[in-house]
N, C-alpha and C. Protein backbone atom coordinates (compact mmCIF):
# COMPACT_ATOMS: atom_id res chain seq x y z
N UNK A 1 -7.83 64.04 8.66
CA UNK A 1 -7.66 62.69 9.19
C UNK A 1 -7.96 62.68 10.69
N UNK A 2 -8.68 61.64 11.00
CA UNK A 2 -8.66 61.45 12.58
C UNK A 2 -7.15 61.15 13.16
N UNK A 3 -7.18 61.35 14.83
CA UNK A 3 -6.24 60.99 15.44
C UNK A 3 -5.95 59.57 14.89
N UNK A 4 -6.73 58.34 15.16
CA UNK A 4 -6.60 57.12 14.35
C UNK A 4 -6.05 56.83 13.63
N UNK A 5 -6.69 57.58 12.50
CA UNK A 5 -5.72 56.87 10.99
C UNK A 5 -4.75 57.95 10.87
N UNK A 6 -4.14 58.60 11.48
CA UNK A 6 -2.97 59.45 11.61
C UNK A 6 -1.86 58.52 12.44
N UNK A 7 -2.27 57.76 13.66
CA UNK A 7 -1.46 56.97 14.46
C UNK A 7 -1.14 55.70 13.37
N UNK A 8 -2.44 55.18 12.95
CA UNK A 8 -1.70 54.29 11.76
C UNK A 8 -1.18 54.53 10.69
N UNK A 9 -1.53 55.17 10.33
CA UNK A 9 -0.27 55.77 9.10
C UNK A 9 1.06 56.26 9.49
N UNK A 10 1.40 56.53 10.88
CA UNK A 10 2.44 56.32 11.14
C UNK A 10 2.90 58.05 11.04
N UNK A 11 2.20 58.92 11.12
CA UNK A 11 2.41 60.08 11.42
C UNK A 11 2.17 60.55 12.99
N UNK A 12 2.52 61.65 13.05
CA UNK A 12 2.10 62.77 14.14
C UNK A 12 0.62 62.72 14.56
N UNK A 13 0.27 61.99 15.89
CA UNK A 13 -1.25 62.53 16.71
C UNK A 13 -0.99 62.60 18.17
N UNK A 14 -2.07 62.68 18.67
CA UNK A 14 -2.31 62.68 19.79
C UNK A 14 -3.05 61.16 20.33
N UNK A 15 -2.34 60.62 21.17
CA UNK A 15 -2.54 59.49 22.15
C UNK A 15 -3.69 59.78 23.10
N UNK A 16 -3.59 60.90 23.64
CA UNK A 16 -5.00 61.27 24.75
C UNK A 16 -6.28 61.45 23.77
N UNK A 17 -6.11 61.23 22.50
CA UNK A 17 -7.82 61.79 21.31
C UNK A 17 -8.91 60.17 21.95
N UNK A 18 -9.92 60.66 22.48
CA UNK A 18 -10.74 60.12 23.24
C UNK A 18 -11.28 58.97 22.74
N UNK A 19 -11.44 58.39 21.19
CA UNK A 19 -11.41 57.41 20.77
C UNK A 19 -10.14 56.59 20.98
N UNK A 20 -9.01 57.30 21.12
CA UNK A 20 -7.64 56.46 20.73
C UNK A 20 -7.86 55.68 22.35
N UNK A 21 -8.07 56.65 23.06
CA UNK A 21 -7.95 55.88 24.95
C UNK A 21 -9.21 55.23 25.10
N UNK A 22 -10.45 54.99 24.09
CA UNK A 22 -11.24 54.34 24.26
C UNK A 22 -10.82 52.46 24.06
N UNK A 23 -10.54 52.69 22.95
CA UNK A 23 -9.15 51.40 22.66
C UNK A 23 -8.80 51.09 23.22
N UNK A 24 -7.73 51.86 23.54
CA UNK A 24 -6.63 51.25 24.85
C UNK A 24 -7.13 50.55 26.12
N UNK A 25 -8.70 51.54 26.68
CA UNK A 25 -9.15 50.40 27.49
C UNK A 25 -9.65 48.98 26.96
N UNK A 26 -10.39 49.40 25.82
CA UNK A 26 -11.14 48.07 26.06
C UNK A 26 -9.81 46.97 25.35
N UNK A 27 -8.38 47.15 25.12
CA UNK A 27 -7.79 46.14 24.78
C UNK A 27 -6.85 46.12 26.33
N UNK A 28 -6.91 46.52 27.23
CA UNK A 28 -6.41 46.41 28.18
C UNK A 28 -7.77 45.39 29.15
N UNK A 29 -8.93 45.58 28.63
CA UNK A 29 -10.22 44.74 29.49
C UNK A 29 -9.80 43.09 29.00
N UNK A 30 -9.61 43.28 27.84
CA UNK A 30 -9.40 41.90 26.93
C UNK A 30 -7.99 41.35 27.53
N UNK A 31 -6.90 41.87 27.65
CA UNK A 31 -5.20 41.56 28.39
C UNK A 31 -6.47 41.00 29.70
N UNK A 32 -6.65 41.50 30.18
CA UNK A 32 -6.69 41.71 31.65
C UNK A 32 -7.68 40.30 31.55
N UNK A 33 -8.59 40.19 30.90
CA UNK A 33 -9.31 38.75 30.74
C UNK A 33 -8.49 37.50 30.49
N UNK A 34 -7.24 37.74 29.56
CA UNK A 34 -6.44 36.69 28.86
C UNK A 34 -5.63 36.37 29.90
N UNK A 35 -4.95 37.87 30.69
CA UNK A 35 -3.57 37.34 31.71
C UNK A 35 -4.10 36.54 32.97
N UNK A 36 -5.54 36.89 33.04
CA UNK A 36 -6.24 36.11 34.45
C UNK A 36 -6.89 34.46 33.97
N UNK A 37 -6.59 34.29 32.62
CA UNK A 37 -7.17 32.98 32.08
C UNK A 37 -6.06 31.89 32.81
N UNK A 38 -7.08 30.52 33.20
CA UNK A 38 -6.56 29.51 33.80
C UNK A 38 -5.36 28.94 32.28
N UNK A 39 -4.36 27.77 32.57
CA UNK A 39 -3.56 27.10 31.72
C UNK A 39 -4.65 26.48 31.31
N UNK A 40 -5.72 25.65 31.62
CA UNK A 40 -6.92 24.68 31.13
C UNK A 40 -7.58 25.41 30.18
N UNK A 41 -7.72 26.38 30.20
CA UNK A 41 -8.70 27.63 29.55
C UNK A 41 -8.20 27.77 27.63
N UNK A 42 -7.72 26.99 27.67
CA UNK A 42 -7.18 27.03 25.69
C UNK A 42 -8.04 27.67 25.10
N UNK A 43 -9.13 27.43 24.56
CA UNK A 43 -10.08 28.15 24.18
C UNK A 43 -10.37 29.08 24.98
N UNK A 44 -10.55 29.85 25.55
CA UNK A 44 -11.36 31.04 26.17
C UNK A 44 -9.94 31.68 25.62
N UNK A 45 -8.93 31.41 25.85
CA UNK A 45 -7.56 32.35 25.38
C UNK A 45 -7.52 32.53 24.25
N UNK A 46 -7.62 31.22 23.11
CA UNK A 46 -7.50 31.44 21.86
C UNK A 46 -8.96 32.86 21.37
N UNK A 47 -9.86 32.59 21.73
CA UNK A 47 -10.99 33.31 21.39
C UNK A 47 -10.40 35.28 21.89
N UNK A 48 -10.40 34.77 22.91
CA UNK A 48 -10.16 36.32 23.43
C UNK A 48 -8.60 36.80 22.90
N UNK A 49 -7.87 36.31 21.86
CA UNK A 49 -6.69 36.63 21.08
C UNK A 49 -7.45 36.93 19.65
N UNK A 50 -8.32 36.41 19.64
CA UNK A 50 -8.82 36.43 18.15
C UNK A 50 -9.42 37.47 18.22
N UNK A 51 -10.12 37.96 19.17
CA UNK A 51 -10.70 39.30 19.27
C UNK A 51 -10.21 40.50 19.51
N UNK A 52 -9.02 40.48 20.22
CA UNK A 52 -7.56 41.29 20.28
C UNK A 52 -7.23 41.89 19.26
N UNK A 53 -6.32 40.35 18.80
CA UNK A 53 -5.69 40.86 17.19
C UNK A 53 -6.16 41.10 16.41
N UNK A 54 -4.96 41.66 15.27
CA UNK A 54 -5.87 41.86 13.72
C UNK A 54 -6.18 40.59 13.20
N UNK A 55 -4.82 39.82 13.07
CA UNK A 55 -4.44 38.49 12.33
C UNK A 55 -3.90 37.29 13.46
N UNK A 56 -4.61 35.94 13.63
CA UNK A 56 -4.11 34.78 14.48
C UNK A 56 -4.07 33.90 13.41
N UNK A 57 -2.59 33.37 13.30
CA UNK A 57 -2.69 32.29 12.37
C UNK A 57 -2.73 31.37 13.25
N UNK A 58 -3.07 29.71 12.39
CA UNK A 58 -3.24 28.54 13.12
C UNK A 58 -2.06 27.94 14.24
N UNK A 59 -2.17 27.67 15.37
CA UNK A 59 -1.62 27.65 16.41
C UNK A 59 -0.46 28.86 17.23
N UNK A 60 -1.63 29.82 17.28
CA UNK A 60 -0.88 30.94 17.58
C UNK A 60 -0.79 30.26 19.25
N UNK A 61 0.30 30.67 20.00
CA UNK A 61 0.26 30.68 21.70
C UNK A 61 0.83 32.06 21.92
N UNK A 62 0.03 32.37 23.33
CA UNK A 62 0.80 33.24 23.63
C UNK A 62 0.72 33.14 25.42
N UNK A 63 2.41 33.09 25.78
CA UNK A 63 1.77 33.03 27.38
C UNK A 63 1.31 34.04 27.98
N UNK A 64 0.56 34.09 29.12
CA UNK A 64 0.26 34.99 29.81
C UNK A 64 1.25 35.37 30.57
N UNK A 65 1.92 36.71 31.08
CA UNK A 65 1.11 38.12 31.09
C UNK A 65 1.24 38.55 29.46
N UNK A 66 0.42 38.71 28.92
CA UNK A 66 1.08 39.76 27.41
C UNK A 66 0.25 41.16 28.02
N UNK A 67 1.35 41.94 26.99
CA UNK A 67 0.50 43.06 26.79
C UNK A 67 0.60 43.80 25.65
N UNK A 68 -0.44 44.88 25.25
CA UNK A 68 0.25 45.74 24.19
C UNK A 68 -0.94 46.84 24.39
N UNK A 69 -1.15 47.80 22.76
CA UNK A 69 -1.63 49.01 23.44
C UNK A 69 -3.12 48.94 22.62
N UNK A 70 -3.01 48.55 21.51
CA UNK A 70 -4.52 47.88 20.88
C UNK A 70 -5.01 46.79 20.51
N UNK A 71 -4.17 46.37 20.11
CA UNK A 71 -4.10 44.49 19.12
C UNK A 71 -4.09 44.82 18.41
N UNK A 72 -5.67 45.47 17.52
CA UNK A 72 -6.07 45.41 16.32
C UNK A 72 -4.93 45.34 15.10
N UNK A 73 -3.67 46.37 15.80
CA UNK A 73 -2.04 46.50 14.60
C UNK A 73 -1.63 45.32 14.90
N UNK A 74 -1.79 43.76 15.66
CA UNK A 74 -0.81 43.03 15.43
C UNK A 74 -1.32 41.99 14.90
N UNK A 75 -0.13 40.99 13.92
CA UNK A 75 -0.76 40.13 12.26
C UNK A 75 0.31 39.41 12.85
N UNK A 76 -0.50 38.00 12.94
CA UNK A 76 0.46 36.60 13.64
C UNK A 76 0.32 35.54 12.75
N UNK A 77 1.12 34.77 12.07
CA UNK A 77 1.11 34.05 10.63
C UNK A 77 0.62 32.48 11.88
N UNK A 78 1.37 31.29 11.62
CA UNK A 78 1.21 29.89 11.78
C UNK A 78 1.94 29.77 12.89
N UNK A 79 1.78 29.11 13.65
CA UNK A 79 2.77 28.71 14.49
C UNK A 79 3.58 29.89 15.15
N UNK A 80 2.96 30.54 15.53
CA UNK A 80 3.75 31.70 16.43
C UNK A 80 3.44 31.62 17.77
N UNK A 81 4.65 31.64 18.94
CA UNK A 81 4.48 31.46 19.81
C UNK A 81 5.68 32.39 20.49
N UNK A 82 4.83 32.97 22.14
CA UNK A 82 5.20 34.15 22.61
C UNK A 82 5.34 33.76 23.91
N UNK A 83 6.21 33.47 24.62
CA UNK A 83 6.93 33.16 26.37
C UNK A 83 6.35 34.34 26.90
N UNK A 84 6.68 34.42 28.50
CA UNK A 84 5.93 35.34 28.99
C UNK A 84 6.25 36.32 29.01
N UNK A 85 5.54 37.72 29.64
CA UNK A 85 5.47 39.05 29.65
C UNK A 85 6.06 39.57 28.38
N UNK A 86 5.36 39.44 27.26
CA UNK A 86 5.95 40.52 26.42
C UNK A 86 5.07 41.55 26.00
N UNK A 87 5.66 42.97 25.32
CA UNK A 87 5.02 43.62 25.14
C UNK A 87 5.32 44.29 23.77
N UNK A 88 4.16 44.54 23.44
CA UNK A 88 3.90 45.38 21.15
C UNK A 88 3.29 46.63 21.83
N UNK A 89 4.06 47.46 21.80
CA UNK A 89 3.27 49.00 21.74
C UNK A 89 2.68 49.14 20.47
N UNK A 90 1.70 48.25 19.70
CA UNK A 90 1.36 48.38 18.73
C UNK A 90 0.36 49.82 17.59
N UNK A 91 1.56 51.01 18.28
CA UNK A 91 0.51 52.14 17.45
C UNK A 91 0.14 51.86 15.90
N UNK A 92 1.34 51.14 15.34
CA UNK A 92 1.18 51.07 13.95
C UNK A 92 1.55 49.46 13.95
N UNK A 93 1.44 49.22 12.50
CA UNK A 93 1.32 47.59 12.14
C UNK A 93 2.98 46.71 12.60
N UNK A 94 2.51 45.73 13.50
CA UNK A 94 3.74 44.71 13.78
C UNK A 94 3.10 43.65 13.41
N UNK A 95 4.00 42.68 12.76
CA UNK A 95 3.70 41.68 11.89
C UNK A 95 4.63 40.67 12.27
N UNK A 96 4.16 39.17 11.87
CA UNK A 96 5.19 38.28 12.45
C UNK A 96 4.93 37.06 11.54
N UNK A 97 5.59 36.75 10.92
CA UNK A 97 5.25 35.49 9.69
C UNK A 97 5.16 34.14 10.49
N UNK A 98 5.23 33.02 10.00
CA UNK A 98 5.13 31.78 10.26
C UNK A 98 6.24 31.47 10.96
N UNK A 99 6.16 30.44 12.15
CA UNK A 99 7.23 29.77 12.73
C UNK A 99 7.90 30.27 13.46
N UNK A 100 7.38 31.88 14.18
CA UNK A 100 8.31 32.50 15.31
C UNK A 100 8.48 32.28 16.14
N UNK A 101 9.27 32.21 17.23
CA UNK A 101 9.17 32.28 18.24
C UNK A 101 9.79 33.50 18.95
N UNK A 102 9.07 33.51 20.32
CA UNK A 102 9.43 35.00 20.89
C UNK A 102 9.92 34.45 22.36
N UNK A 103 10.92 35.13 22.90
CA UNK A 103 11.79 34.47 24.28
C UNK A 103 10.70 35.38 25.10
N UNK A 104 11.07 34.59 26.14
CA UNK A 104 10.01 35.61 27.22
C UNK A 104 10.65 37.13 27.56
N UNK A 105 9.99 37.89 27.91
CA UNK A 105 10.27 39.06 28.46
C UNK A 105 10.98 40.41 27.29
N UNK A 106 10.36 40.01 26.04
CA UNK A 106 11.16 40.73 24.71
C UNK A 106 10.20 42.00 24.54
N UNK A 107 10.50 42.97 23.95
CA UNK A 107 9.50 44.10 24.20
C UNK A 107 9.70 44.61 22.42
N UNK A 108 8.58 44.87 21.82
CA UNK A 108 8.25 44.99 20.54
C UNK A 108 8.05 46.63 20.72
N UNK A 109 8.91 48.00 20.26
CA UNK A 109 8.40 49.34 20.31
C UNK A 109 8.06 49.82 19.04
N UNK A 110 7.31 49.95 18.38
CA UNK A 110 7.22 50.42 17.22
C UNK A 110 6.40 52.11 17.57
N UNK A 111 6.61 52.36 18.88
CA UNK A 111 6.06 53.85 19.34
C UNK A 111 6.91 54.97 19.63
N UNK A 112 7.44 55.66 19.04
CA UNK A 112 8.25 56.89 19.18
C UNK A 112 7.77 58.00 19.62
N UNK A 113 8.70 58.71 19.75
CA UNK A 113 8.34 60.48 20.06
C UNK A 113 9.19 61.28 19.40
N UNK A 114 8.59 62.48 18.99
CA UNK A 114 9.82 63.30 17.91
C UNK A 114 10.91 63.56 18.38
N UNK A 115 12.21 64.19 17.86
CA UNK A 115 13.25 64.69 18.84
C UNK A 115 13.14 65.85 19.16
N UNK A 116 12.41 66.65 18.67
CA UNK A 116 12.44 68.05 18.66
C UNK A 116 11.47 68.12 20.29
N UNK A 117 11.99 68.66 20.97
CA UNK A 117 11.15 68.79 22.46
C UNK A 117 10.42 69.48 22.82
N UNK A 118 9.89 70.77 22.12
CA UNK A 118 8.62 71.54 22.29
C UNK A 118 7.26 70.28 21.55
N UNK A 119 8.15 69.59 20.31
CA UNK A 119 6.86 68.74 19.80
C UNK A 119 6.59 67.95 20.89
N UNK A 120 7.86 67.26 21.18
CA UNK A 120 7.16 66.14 22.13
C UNK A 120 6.82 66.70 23.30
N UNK A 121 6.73 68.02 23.86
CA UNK A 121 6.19 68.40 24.82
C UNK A 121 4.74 68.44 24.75
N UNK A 122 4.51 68.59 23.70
CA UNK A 122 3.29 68.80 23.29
C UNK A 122 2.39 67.79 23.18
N UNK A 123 3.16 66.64 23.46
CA UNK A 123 2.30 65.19 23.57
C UNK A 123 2.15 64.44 22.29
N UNK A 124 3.01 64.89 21.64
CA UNK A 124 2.55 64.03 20.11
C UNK A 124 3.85 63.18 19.83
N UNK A 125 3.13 61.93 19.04
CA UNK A 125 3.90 60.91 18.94
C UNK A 125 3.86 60.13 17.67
N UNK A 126 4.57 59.51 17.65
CA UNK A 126 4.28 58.44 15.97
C UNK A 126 4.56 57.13 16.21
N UNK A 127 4.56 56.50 14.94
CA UNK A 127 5.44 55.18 15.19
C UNK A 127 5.71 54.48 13.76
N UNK A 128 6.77 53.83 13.76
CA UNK A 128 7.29 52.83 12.83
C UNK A 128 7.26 51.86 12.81
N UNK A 129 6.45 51.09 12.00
CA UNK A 129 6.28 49.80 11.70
C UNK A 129 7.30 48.49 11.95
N UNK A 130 7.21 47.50 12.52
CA UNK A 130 7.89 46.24 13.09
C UNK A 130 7.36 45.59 12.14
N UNK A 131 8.58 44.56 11.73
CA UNK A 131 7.88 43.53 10.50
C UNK A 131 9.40 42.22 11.02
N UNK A 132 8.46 41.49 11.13
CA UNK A 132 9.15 40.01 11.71
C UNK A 132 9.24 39.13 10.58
N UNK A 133 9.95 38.30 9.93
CA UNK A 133 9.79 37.32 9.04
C UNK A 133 9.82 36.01 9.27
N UNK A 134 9.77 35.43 8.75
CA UNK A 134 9.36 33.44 9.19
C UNK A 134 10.92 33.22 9.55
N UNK A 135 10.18 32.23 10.25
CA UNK A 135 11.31 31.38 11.07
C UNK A 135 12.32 31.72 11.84
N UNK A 136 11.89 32.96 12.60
CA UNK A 136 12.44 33.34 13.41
C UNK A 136 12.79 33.22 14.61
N UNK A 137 14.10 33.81 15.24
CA UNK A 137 13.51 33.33 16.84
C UNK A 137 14.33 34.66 17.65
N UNK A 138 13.82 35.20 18.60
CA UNK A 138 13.81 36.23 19.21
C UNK A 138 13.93 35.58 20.63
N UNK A 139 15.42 36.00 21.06
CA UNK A 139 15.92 35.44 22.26
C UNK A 139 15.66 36.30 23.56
N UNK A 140 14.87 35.68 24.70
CA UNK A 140 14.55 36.81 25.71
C UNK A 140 15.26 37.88 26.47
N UNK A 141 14.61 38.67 26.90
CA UNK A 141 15.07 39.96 26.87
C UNK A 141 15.74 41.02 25.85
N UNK A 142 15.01 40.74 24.39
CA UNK A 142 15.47 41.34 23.61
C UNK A 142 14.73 42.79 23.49
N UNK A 143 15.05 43.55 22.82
CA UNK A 143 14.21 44.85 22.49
C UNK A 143 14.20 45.05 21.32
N UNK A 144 13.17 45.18 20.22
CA UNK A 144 12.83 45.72 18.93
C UNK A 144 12.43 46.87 19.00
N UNK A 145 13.78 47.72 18.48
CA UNK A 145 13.46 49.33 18.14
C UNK A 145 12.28 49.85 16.88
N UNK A 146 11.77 51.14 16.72
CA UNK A 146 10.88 51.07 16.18
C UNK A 146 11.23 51.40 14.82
N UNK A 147 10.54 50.45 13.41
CA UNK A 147 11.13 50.50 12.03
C UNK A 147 11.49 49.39 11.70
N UNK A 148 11.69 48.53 12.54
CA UNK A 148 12.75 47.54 12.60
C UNK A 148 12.77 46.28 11.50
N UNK A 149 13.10 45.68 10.61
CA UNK A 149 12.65 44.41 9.92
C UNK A 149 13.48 43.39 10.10
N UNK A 150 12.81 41.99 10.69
CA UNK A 150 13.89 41.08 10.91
C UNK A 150 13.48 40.43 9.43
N UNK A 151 14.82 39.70 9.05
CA UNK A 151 14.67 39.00 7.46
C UNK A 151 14.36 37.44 8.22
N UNK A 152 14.03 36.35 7.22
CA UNK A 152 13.70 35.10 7.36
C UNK A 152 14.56 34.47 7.77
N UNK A 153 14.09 33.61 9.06
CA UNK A 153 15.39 32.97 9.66
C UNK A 153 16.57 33.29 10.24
N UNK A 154 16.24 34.38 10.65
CA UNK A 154 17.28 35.43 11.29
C UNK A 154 17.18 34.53 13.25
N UNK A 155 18.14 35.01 13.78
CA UNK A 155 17.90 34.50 15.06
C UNK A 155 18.87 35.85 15.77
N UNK A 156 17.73 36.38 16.91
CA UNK A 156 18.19 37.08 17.62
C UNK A 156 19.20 36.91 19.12
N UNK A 157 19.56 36.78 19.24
CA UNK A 157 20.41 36.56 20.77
C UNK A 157 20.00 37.00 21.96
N UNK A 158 19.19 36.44 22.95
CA UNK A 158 19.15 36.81 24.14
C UNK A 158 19.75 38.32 24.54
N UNK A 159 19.01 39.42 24.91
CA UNK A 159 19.47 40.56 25.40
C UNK A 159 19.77 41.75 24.47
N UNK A 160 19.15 41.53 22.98
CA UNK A 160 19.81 41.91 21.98
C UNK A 160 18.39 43.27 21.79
N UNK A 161 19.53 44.65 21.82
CA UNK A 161 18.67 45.61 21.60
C UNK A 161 18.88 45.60 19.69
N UNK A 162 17.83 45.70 19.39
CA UNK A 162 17.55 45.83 17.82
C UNK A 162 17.47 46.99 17.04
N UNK A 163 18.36 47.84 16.23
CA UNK A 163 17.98 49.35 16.47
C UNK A 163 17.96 49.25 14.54
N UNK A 164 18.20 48.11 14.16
CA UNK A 164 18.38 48.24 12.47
C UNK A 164 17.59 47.21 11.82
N UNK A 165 17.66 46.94 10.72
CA UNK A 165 17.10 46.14 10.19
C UNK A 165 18.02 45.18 9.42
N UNK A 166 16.97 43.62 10.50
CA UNK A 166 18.33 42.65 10.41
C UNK A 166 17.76 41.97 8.82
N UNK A 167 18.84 41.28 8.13
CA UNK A 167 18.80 40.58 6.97
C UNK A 167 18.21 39.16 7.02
N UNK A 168 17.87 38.43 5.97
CA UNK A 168 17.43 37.16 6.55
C UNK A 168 19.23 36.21 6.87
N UNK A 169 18.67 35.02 7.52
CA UNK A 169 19.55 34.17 7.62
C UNK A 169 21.24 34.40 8.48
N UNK A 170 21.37 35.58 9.43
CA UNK A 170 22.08 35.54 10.37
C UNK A 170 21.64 35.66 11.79
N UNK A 171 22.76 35.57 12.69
CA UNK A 171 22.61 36.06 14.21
C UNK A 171 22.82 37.05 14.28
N UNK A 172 22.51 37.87 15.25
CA UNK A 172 22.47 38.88 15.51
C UNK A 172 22.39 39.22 17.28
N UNK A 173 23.59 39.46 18.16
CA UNK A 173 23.48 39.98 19.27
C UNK A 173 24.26 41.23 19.89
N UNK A 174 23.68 41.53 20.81
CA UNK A 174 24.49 43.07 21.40
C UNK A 174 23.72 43.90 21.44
N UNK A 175 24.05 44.91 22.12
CA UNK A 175 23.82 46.37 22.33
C UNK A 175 24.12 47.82 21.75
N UNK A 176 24.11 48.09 20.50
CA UNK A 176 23.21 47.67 19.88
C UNK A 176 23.70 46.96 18.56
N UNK A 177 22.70 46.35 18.39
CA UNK A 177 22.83 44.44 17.71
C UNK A 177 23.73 44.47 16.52
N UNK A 178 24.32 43.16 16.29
CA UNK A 178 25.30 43.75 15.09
C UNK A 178 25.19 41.70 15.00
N UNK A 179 25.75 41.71 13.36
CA UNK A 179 25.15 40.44 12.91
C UNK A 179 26.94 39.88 13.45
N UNK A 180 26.44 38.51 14.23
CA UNK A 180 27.37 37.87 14.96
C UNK A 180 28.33 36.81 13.46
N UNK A 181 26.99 36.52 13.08
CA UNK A 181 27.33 35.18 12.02
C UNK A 181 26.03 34.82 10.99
N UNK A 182 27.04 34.67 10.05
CA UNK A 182 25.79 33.85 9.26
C UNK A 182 25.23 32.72 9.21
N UNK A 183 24.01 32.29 8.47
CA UNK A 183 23.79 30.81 9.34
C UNK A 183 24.00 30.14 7.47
């Protein structure tokens, strides 16, 4: 297997394999085009998201600054919309169904490192898949640990580190997050 489809499958590679940092720039050329786009600029943004991502569903927004580490892993259903500075370390697939919303400043990790410390000395890394469900809403400054699945209609709380996988249809806030209430 290449470094590539080793990072997406969600195993053990190397981040420095010269295709993988070929990526990274040219989706950092594309950020860097989107975060310098005027508010007037709707189209030139929508286009240069479409070329980013894997998946833009119909009325995707996203404010500027975003960032992440390829696009190509991130799948955005209908109506998803993203406040500013956030970031998808997207090594492997993050997904986000219809009707999300994302608070500004929330950080998506689905990028790990082993525990064992000669491995991760060694520069190798993985990651676990993020999977968002409809009708969500993700309160800013939250953090999504990596693995993570929010269920439908779940609502996150402002500040809320995410380290499990939430169910559909409660709140969920804290450090780390624990379901407040059901809705």
């Amino acid at each position: 297997m290449t470094e590539k489809e080793k990072m997406i499958a969600g195993q053990l590679y190397q981040a420095g394999d010269p295709v993988l940092e070929a990526e990274r720039t040219q989706a950092r050329k594309l950020l860097k085009r989107f975060n310098h786009t005027d508010p007037e600029e709707k189209e030139l943004r929508k286009s240069i998201l479409e070329e980013l991502l894997g998946k833009t569903g119909k009325n995707l927004w996203i404010e500027p600054p975003f960032y992440c580490d390829y696009g190509y892993n991130i799948s955005c259903g209908d109506n998803v919309y993203f406040n500013f500075n956030c970031v998808i370390l997207d090594v492997v697939s993050v997904s986000f169904g219809d009707r999300v919303l994302v608070g500004p400043n929330v950080q998506f990790y689905p990028a790990t490192h082993p525990i064992d410390a000669k491995t991760r000395g060694e520069l190798w890394e993985f990651g676990k898949e993020i999977e968002v469900g409809s009708d969500v809403w993700i309160g800013g400054g939250s953090i999504i640990c990596p693995g993570v699945k929010i269920g439908d209609r779940s609502i996150i709380a402002a500040g809320t580190v995410v380290t499990k996988d939430v169910p559909s249809d409660v709140i969920v806030g804290g450090n780390p997050g624990k379901i407040i209430r059901e809705l």
